[in-house]
Protein backbone atom coordinates (compact mmCIF):
# COMPACT_ATOMS: atom_id res chain seq x y z
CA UNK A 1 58.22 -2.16 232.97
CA UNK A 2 59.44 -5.60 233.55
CA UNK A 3 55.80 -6.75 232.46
CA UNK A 4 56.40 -5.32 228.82
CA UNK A 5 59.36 -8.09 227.95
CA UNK A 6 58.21 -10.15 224.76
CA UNK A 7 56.58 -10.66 221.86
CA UNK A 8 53.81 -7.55 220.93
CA UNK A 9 52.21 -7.89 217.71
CA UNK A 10 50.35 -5.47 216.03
CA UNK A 11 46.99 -5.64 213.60
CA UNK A 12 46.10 -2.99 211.34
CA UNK A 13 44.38 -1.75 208.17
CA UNK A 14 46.51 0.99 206.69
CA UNK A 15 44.59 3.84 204.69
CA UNK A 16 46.11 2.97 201.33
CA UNK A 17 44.37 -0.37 201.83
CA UNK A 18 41.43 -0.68 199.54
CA UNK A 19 40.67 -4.56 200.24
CA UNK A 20 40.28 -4.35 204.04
CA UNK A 21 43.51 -6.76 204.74
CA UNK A 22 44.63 -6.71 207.84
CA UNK A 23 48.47 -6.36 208.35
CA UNK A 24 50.48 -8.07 211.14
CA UNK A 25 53.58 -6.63 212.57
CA UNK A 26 55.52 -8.08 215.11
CA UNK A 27 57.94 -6.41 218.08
CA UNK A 28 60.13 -7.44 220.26
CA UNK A 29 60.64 -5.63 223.99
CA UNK A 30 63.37 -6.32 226.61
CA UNK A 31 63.50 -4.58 229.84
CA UNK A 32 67.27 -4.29 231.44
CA UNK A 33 69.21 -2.15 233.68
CA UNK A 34 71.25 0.06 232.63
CA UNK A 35 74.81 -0.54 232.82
CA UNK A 36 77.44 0.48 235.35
CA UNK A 37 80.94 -0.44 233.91
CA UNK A 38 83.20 1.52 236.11
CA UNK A 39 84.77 -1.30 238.65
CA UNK A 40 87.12 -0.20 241.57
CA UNK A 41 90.68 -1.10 241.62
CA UNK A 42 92.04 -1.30 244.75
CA UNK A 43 95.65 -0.61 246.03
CA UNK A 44 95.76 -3.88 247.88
CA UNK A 45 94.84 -6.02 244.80
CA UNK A 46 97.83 -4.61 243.18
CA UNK A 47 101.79 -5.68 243.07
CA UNK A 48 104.19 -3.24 241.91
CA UNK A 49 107.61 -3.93 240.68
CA UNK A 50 110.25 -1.09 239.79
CA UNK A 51 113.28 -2.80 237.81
CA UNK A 52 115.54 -1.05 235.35
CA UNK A 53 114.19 -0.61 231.65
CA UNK A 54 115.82 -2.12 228.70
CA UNK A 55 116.77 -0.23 225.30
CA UNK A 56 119.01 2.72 224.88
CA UNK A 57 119.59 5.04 227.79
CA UNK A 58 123.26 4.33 228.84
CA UNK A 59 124.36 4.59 232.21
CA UNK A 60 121.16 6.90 233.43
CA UNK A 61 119.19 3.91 231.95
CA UNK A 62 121.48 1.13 234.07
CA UNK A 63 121.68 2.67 237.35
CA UNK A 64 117.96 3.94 238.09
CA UNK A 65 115.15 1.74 238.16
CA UNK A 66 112.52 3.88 236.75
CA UNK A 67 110.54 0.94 234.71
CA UNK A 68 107.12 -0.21 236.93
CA UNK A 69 105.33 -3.18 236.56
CA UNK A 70 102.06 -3.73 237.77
CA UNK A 71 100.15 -6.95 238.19
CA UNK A 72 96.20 -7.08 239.35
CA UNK A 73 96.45 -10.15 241.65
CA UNK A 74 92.74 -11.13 241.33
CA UNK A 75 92.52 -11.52 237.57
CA UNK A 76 96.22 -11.42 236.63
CA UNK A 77 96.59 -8.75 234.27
CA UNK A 78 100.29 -6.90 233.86
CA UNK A 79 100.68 -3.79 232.61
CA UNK A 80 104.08 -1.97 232.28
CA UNK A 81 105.44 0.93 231.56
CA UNK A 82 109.00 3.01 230.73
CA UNK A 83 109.38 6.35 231.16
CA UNK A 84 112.40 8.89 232.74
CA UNK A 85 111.02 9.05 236.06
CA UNK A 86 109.35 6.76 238.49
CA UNK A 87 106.03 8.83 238.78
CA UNK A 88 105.25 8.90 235.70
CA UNK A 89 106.05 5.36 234.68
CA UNK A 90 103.44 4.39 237.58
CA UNK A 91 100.95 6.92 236.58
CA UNK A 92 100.68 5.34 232.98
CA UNK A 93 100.76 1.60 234.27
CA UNK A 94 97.87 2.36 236.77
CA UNK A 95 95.93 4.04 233.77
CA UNK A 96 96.64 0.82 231.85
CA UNK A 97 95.50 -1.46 234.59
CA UNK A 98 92.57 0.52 235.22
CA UNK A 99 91.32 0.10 231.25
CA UNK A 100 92.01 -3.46 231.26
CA UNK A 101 90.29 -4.40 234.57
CA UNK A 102 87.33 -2.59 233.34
CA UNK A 103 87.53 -3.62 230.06
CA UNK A 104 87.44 -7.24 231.66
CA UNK A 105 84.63 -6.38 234.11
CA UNK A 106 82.73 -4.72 231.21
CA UNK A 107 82.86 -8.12 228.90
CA UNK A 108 81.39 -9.96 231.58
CA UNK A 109 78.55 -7.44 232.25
CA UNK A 110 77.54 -6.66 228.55
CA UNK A 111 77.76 -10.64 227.98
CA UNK A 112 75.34 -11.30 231.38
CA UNK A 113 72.74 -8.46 229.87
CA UNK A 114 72.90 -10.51 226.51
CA UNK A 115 72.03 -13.28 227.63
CA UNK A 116 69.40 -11.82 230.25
CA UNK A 117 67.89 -9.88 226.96
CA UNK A 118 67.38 -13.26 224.81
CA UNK A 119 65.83 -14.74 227.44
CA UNK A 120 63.14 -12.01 228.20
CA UNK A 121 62.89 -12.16 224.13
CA UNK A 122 62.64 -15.46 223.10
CA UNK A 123 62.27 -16.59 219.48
CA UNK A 124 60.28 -13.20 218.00
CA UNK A 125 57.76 -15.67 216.63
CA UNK A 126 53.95 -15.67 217.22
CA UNK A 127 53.36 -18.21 219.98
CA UNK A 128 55.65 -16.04 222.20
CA UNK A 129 53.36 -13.39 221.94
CA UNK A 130 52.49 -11.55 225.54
CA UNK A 131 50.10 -8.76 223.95
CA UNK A 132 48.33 -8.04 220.29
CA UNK A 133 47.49 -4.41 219.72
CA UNK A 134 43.79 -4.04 217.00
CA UNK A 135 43.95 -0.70 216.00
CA UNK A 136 40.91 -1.98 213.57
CA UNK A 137 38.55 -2.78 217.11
CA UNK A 138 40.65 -0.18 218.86
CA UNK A 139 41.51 -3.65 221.47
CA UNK A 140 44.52 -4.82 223.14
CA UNK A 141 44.28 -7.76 224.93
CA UNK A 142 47.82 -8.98 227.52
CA UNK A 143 47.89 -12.70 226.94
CA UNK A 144 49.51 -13.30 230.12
CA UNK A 145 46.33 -12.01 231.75
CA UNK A 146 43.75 -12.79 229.14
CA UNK A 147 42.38 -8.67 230.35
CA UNK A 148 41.64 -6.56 227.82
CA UNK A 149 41.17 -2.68 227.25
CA UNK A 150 41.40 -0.06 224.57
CA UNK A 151 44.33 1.11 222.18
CA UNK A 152 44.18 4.43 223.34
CA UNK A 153 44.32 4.01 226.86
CA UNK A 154 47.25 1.68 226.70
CA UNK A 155 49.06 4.05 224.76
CA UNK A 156 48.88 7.17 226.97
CA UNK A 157 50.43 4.88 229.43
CA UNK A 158 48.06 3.43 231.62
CA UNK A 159 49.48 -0.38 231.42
CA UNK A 160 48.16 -0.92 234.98
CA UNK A 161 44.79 -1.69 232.98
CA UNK A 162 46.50 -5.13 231.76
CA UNK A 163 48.17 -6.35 234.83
């Protein structure tokens, strides 16, 4: 499918066309993978910090340190959280470090696939053309292999005809 990325225009006469004009669309294709956002975090790229919490609580809140902090040593991010007991505080700072990491991963891999999609693109106008589809001389000829074959054929699938 990789072959398919660029500029496709189409030619044809519609029925409700009594002067014979010939009418030009134009399409666009990019090929990309599909995206895997889910990134590991591992337990040894990971500080944790208990310390007590701050706000009301009295002595219970004073004497226990119940309050976790979390910091992902490769990119930096903290995430903290205060709850009654220590499991559960760590339990909803791992769940926030989790989103964030992949949040952060997930920036960086829909931002790569932009960029990797305008470039397989280009401008959308008719010098970047790879293929032109005549549904008038039932004809589609690949520009990037000056071959040529029939509408039909091309679209029950049988590219290999062009390449």
């Amino acid at each position: 499918m990789s072959n398919e990325s660029g500029g496709h225009r189409i030619q044809r006469i519609p029925p409700t066309e009594r002067n014979g004009r010939v009418h030009t669309s134009t399409v666009t294709v990019a090929v990309v993978e599909e995206l895997n956002i889910s990134s590991e975090v591992r337990d040894s790229d990971l500080r944790i910090e208990w310390y007590s919490g701050s706000g009301a609580g009295g002595q219970h809140r004073n004497k226990t340190q119940n309050s976790c902090r979390i910091t992902h040593i490769p990119t930096g991010i903290v995430a903290t959280a205060q709850t009654r007991s220590r499991k559960n505080s760590l339990a909803d700072a791992m769940l926030a470090i989790e989103a964030r990491v992949n949040g952060q991963h997930s920036a960086k891999e829909i931002s790569k696939q932009a960029s990797n999609r305008k470039e397989q693109v280009g401008s959308g106008m008719r010098g970047d053309k790879i293929r032109t589809y005549r549904f008038q001389d039932d004809n589609v000829k690949d520009h990037m292999t000056n071959k040529s074959s029939t509408c039909v054929k091309i679209l029950n699938g049988f590219f290999d005809l062009l390449w």
